[in-house]
C-alpha atoms as a PDB file:
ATOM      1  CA  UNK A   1     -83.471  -4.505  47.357  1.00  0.00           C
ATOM      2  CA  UNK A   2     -83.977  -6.503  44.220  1.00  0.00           C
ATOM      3  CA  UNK A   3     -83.227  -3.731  42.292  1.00  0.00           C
ATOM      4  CA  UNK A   4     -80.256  -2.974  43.813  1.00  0.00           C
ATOM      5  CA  UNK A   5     -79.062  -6.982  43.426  1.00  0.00           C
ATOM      6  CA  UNK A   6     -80.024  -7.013  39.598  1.00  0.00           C
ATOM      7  CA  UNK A   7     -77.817  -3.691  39.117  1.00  0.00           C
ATOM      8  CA  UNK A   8     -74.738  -5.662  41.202  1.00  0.00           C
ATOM      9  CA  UNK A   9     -75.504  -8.469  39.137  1.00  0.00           C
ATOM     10  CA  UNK A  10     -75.116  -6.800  36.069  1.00  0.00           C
ATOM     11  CA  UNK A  11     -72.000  -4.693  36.992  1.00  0.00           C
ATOM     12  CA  UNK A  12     -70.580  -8.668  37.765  1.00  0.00           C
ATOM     13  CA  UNK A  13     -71.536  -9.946  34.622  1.00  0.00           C
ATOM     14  CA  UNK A  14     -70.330  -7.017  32.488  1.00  0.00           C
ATOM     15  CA  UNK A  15     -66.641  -7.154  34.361  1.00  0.00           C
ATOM     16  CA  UNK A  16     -66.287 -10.678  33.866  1.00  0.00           C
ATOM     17  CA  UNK A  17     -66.777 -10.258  30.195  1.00  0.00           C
ATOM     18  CA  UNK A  18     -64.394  -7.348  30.456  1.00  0.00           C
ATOM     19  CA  UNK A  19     -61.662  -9.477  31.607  1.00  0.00           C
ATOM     20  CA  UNK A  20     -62.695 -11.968  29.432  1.00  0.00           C
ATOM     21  CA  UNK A  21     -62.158  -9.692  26.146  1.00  0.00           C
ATOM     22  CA  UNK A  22     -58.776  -8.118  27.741  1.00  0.00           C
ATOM     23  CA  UNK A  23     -57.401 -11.612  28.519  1.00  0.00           C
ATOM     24  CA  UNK A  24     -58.090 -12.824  24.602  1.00  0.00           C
ATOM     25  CA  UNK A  25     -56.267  -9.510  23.242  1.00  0.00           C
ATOM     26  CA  UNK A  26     -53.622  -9.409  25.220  1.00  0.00           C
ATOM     27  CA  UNK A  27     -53.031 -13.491  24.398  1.00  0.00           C
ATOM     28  CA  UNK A  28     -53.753 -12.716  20.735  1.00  0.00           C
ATOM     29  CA  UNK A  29     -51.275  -9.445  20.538  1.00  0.00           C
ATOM     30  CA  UNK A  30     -48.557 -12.349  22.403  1.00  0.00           C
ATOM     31  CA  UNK A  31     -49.144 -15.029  19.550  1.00  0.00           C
ATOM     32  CA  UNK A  32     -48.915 -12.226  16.985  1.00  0.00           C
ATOM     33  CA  UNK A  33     -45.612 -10.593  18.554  1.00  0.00           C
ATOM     34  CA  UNK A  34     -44.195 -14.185  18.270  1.00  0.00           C
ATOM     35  CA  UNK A  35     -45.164 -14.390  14.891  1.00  0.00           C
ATOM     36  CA  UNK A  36     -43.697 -11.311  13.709  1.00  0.00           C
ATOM     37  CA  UNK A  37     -40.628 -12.307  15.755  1.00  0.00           C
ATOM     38  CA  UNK A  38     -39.886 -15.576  13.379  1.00  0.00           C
ATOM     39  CA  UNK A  39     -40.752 -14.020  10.327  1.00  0.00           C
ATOM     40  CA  UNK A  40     -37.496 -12.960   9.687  1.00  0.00           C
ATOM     41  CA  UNK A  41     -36.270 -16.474   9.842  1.00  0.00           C
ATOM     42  CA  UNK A  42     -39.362 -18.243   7.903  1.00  0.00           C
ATOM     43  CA  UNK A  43     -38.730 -15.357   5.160  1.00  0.00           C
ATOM     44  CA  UNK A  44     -35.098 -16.280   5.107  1.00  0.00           C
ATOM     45  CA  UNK A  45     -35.559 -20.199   4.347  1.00  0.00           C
ATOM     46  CA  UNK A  46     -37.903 -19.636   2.039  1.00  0.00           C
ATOM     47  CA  UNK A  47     -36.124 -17.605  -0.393  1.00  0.00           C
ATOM     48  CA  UNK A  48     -32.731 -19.877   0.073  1.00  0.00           C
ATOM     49  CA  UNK A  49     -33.343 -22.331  -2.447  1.00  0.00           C
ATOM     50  CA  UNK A  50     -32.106 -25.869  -2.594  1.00  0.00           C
ATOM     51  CA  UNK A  51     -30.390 -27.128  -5.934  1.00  0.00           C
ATOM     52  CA  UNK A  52     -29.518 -30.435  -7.034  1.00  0.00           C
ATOM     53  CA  UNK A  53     -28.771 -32.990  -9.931  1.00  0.00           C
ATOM     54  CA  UNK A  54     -32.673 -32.733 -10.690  1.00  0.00           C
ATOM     55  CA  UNK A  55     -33.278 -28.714 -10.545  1.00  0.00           C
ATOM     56  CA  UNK A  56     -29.495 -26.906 -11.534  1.00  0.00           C
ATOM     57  CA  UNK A  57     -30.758 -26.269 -14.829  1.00  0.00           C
ATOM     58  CA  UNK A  58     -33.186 -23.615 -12.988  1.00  0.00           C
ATOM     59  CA  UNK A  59     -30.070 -20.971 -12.813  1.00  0.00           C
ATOM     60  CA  UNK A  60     -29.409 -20.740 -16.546  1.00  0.00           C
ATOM     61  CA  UNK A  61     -32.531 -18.486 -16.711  1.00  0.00           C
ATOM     62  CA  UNK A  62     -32.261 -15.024 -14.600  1.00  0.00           C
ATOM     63  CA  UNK A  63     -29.793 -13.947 -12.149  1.00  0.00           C
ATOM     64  CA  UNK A  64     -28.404 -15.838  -9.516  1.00  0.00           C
ATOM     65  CA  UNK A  65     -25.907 -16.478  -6.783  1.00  0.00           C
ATOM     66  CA  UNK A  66     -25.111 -19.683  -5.733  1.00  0.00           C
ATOM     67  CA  UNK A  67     -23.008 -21.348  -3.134  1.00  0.00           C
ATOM     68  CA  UNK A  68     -21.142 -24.892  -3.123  1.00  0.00           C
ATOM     69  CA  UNK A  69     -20.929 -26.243   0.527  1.00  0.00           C
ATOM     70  CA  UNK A  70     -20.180 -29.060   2.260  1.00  0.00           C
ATOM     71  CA  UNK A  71     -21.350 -30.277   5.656  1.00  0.00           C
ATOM     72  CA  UNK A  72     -18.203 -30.911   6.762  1.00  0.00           C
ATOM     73  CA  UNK A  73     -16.267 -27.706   5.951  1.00  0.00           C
ATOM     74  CA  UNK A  74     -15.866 -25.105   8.560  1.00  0.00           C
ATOM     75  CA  UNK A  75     -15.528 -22.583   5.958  1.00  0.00           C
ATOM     76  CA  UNK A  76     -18.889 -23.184   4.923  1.00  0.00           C
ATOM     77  CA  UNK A  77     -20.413 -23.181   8.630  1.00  0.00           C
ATOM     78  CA  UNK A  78     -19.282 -20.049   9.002  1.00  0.00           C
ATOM     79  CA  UNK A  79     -20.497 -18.379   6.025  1.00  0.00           C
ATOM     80  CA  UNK A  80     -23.889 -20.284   6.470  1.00  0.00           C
ATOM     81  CA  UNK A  81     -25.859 -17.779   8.659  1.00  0.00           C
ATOM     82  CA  UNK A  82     -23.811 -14.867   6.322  1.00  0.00           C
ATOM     83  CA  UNK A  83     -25.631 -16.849   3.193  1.00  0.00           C
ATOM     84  CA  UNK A  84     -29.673 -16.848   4.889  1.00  0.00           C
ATOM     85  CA  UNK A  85     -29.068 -13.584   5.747  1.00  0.00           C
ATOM     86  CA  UNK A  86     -28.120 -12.512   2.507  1.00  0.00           C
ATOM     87  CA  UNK A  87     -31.081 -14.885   0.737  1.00  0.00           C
ATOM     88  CA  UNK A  88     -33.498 -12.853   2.473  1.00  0.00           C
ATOM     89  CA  UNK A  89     -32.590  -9.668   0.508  1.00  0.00           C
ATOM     90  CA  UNK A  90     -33.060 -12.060  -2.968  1.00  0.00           C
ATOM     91  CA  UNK A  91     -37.131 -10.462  -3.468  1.00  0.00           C
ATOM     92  CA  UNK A  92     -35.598  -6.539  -2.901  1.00  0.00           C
ATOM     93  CA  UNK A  93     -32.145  -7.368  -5.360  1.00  0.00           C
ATOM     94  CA  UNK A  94     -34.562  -9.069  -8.319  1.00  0.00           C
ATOM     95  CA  UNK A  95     -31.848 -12.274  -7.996  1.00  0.00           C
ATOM     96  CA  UNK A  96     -32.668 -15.618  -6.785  1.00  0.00           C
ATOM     97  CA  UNK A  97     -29.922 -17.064  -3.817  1.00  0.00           C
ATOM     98  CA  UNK A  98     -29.766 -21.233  -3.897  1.00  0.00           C
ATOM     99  CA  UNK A  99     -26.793 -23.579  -2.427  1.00  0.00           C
ATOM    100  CA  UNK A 100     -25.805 -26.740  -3.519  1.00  0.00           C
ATOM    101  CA  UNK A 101     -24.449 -29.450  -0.869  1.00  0.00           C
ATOM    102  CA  UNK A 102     -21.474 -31.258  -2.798  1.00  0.00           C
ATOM    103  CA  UNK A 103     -21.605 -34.564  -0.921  1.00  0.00           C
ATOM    104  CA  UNK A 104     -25.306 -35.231  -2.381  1.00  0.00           C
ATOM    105  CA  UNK A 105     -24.605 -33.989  -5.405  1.00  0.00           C
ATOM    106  CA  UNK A 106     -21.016 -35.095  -6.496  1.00  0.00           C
ATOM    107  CA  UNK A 107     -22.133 -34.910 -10.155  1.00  0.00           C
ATOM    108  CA  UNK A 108     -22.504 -30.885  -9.473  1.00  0.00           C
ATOM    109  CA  UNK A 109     -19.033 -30.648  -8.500  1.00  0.00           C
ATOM    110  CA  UNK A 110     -17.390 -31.962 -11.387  1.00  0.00           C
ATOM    111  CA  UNK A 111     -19.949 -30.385 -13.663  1.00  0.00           C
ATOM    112  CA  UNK A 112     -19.021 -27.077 -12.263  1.00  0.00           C
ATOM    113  CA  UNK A 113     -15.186 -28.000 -11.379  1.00  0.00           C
ATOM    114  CA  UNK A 114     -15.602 -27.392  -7.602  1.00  0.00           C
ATOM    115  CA  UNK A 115     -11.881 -27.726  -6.187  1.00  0.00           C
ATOM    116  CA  UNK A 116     -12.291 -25.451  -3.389  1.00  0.00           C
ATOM    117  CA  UNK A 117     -15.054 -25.099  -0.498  1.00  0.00           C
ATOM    118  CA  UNK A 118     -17.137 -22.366  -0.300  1.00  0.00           C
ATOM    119  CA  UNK A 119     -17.463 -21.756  -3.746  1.00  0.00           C
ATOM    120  CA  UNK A 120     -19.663 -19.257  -4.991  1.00  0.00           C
ATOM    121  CA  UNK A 121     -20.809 -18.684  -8.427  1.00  0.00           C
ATOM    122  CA  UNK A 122     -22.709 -15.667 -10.340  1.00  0.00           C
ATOM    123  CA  UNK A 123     -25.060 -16.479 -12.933  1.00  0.00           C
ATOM    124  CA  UNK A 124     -26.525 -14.197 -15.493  1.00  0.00           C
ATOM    125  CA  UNK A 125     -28.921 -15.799 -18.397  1.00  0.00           C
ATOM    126  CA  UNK A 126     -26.543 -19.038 -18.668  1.00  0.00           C
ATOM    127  CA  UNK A 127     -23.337 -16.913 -17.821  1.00  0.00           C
ATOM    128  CA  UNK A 128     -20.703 -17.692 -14.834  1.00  0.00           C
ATOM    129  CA  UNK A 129     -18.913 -15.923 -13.064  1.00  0.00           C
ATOM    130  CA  UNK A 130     -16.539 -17.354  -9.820  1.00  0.00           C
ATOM    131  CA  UNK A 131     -17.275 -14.844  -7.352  1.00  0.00           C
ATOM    132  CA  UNK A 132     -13.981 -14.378  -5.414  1.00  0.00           C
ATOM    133  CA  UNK A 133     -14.558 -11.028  -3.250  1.00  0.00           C
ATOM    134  CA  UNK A 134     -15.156 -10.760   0.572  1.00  0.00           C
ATOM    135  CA  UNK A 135     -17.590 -13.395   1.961  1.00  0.00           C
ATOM    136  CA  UNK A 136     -20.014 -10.408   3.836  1.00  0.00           C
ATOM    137  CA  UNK A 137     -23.670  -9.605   3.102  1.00  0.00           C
ATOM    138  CA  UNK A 138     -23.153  -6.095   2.618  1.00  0.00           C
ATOM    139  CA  UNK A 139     -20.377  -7.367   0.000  1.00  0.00           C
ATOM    140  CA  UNK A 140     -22.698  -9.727  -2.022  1.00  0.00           C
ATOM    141  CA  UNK A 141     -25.144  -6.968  -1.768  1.00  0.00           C
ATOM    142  CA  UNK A 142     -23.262  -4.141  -3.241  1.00  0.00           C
ATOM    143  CA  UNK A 143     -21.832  -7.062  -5.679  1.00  0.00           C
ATOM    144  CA  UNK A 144     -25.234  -7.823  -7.175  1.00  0.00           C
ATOM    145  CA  UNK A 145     -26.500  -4.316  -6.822  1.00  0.00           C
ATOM    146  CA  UNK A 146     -23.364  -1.855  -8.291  1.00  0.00           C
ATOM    147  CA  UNK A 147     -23.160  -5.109 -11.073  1.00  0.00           C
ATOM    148  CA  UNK A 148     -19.784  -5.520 -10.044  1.00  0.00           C
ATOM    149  CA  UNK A 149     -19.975  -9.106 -12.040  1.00  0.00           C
ATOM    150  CA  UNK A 150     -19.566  -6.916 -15.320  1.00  0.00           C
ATOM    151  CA  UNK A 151     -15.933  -6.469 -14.888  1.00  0.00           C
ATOM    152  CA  UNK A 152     -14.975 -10.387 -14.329  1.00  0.00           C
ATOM    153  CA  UNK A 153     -14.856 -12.273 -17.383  1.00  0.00           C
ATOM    154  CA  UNK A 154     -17.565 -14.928 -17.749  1.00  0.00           C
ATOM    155  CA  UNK A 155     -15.780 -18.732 -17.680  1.00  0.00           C
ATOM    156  CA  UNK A 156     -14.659 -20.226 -21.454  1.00  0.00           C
ATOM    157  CA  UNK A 157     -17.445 -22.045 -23.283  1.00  0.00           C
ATOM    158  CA  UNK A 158     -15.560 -25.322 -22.641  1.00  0.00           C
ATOM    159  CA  UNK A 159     -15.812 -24.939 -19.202  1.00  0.00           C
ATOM    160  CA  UNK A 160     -19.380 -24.328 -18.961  1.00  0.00           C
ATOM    161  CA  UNK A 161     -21.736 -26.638 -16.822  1.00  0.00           C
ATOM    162  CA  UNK A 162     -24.049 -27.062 -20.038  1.00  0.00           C
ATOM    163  CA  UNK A 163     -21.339 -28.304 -22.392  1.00  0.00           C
ATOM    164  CA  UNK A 164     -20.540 -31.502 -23.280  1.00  0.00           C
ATOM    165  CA  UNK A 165     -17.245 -31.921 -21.976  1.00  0.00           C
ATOM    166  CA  UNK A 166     -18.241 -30.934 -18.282  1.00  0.00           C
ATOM    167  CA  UNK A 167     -21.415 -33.068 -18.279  1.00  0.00           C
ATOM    168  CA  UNK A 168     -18.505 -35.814 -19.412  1.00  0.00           C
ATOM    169  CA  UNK A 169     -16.712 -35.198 -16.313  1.00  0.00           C
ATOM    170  CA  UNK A 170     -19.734 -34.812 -14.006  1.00  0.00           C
ATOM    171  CA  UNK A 171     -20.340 -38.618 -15.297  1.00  0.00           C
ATOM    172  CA  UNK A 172     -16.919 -39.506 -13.948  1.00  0.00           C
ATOM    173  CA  UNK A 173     -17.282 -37.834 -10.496  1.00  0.00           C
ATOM    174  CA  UNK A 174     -20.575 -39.934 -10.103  1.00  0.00           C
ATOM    175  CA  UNK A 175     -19.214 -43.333 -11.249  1.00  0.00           C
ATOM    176  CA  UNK A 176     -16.043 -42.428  -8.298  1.00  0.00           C
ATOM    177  CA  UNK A 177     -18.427 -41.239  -6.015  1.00  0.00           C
ATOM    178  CA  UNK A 178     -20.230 -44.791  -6.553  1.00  0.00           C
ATOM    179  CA  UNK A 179     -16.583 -46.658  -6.451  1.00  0.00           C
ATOM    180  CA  UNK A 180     -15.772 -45.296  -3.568  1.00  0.00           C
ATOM    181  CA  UNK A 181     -19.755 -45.970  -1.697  1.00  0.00           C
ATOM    182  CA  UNK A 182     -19.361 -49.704  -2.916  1.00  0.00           C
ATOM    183  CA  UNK A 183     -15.680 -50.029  -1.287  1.00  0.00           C
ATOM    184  CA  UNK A 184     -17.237 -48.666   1.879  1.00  0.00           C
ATOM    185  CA  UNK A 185     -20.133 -50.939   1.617  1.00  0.00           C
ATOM    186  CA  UNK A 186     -17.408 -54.177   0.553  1.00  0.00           C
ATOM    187  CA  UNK A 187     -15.316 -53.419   3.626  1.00  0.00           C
ATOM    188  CA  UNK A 188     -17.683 -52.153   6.329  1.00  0.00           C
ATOM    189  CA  UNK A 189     -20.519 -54.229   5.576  1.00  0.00           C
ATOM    190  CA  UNK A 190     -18.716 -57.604   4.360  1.00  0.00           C
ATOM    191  CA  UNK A 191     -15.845 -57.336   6.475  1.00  0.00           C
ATOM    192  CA  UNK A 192     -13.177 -57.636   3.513  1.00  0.00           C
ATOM    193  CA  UNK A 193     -10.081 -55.975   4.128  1.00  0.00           C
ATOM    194  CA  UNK A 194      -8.967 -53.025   2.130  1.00  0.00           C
ATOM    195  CA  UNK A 195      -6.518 -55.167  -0.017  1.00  0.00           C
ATOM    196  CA  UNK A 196      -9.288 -57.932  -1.008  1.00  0.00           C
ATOM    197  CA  UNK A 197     -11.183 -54.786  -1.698  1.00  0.00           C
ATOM    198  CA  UNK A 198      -8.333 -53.463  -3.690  1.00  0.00           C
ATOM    199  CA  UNK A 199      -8.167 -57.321  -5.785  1.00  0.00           C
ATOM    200  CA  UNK A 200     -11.227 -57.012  -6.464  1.00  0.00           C
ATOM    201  CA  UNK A 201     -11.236 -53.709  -8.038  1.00  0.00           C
ATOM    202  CA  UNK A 202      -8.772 -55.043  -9.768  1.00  0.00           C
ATOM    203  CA  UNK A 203      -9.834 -57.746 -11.113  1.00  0.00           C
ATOM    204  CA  UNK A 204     -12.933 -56.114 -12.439  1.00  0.00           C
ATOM    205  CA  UNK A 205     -10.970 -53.573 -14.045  1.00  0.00           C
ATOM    206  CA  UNK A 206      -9.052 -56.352 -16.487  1.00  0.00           C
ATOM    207  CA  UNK A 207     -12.621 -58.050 -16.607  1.00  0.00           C
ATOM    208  CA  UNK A 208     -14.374 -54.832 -17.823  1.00  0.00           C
ATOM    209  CA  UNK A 209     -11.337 -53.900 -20.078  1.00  0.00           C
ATOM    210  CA  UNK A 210     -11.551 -57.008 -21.836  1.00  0.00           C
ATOM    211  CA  UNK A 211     -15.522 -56.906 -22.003  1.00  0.00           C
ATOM    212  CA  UNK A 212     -14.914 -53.331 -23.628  1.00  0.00           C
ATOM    213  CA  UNK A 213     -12.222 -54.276 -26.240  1.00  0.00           C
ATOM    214  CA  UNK A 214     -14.098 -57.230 -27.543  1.00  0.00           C
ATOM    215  CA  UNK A 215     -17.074 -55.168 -27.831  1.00  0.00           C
ATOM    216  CA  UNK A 216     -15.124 -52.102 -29.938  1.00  0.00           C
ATOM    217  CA  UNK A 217     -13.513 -55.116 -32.383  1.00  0.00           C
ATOM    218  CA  UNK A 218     -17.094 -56.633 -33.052  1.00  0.00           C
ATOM    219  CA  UNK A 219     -18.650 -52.942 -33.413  1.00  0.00           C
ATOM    220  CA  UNK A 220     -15.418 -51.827 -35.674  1.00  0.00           C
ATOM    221  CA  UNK A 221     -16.536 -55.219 -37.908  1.00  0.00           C
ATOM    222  CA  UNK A 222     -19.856 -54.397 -38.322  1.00  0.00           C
ATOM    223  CA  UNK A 223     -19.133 -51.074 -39.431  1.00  0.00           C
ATOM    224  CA  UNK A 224     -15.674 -51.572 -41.209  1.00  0.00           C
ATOM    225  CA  UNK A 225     -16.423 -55.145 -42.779  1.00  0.00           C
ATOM    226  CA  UNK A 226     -13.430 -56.762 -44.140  1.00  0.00           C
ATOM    227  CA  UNK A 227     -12.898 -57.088 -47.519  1.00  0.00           C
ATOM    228  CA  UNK A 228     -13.104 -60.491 -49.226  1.00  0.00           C
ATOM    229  CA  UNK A 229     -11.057 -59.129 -52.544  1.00  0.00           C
ATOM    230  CA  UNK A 230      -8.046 -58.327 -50.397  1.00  0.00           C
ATOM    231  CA  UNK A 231      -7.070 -62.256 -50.659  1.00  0.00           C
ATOM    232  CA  UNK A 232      -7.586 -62.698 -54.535  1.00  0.00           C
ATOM    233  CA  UNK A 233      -5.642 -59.104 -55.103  1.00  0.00           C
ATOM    234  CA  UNK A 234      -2.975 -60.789 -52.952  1.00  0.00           C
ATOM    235  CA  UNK A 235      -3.183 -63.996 -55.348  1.00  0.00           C
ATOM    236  CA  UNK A 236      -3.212 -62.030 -58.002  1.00  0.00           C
ATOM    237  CA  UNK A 237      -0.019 -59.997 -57.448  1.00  0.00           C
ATOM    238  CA  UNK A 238       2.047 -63.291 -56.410  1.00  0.00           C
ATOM    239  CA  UNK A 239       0.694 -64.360 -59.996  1.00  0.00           C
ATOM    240  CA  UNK A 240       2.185 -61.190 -61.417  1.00  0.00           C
ATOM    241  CA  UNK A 241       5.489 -61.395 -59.426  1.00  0.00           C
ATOM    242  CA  UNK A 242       5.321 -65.506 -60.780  1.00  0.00           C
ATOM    243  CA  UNK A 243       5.107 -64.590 -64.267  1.00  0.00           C
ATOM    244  CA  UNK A 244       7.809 -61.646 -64.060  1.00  0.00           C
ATOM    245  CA  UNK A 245      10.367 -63.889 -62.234  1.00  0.00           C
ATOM    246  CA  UNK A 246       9.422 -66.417 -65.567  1.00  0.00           C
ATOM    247  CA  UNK A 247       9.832 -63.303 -68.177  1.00  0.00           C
ATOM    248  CA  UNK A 248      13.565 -61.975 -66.336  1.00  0.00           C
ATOM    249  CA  UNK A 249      14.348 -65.881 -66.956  1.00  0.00           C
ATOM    250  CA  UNK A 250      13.406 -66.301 -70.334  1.00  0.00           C
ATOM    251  CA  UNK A 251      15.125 -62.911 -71.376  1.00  0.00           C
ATOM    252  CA  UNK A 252      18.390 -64.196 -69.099  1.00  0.00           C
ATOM    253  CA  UNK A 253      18.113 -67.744 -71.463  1.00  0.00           C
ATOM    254  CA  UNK A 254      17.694 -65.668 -74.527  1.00  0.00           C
ATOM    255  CA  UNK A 255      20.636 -63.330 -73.960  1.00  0.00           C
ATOM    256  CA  UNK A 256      23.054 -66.553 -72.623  1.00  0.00           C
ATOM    257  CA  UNK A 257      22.003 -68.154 -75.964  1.00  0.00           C
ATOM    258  CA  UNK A 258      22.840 -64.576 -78.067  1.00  0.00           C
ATOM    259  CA  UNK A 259      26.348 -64.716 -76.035  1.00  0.00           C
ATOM    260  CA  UNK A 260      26.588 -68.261 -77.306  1.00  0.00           C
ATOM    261  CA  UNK A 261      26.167 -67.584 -81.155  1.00  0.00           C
ATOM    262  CA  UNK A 262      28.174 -64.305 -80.935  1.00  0.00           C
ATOM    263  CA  UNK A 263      31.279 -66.214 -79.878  1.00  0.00           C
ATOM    264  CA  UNK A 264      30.930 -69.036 -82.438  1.00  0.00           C
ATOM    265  CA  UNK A 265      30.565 -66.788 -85.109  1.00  0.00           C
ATOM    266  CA  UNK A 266      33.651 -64.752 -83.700  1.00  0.00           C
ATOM    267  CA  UNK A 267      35.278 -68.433 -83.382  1.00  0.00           C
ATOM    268  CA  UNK A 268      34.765 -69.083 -87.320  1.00  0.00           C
ATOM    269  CA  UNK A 269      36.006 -66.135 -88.346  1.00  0.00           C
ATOM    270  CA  UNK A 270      39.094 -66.041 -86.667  1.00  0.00           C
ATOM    271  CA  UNK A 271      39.888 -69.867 -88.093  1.00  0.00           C
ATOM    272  CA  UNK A 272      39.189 -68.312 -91.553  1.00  0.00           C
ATOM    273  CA  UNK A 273      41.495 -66.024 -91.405  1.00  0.00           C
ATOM    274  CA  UNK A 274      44.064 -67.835 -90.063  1.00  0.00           C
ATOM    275  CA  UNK A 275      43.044 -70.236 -92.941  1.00  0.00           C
ATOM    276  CA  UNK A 276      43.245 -67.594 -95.876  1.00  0.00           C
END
């Protein structure tokens, strides 16, 4: 009878361990089918990468495609998913896939002329291209991989988002972008209304202007000086003009006195004639 009870007890033990071990696997083959089910979407983000005013300068090496968006534009909604999907193919094309939200970065837009939303660029070693075909994954595929970019014409060098003029302009969309953030702030926050808002604009407009022009006059001193000899060369030829009124007068005296003698002498001849 013990016997029997030990053998029981061990055919008890050894099932409970069995369930045990089928009950881990089949939880562990679960978690690992739910892993493999978001990998498509953690291998997506991670290749999508985010550029800015700090990082741009990261697509003038290698090849890359990158998107202007805005939050706001449905045009860009709808080619987001179209864009992740496309990002995750960036590690089997050899290209790198970033976007660039306008509304943080409003330097970026002027810096690249961004007029129209989505826009979508091609870069090769510092070269653009505006990408302008069909806004499909299998289209920016076969565009990167038949190097369809080789027959559009990179933009001029004046145009580029490295030269001076465009980082000039990218300047000017940042100092509106602040304009317009401190009108917000003077009527929503303050209460002003938009016309006090506009007065004082306005007024520190004329106050900067004049700040600015007195500035360029004292800087145009201290590099053109005046000249102190322009004031004695001015003496100098009313001193000239003095003494050639003086010389015309003299010869006009000399020549009245000439005229003088000339018609005595013709005076005294005639009465010796008349005489003789």
């Amino acid at each position: 009878m013990k016997m029997a009870r030990l053998t029981t007890c061990k055919k008890v033990k050894t099932g409970s361990i069995c369930c045990n071990l089928s009950s881990v696997t089949s939880k562990c083959f679960i978690l690992l089918m739910f892993l493999l089910s978001l990998y498509p979407l953690v291998h997506s983000k991670g290749n999508l990468l985010v550029l800015g005013e700090d990082n741009w300068k990261e697509m003038l090496s290698g090849e890359w495609m990158v998107e202007f968006f805005a939050p706001w534009c449905p045009a860009c909604k709808a080619l987001e998913p179209v864009w992740k999907e496309f990002s995750s193919w960036s590690d089997d094309l050899g290209i790198s896939v970033g976007h660039v939200d306008v509304t943080l970065n409003p330097g970026l837009s002027g810096r690249f002329m961004v007029t129209a939303l989505p826009t979508i660029y091609h870069v090769k070693d510092g070269q653009f291209r505006q990408y302008r075909g069909s806004r499909e994954k299998e289209a920016f595929i076969s565009f990167v991989e038949e190097k369809k970019w080789t027959s559009i014409d990179p933009i001029s060098w004046w145009q580029s988002p490295q030269s001076f003029i465009m980082s000039t302009v990218s300047y000017f969309f940042k100092l509106s972008m602040a304009l317009r953030s401190t009108h917000n702030m003077i009527v929503e926050d303050y209460g002003i209304p938009y016309w006090g808002s506009y007065i004082i604009f306005a007024l520190g407009t004329i106050l900067l202007g004049a700040i600015l022009g007195l500035m360029i006059v004292c800087i145009i001193d201290l590099i053109f000086p005046p000249k102190a000899t322009s004031f004695t060369s001015s003496k100098k030829t009313d001193q000239s003009d003095e003494n050639q009124e003086k010389k015309v007068e003299e010869e006009d005296l000399i020549e009245d006195d000439n005229t003088k003698e000339n018609q005595e002498l013709r005076k005294r001849n005639t009465e010796i004639k008349q005489d003789g």
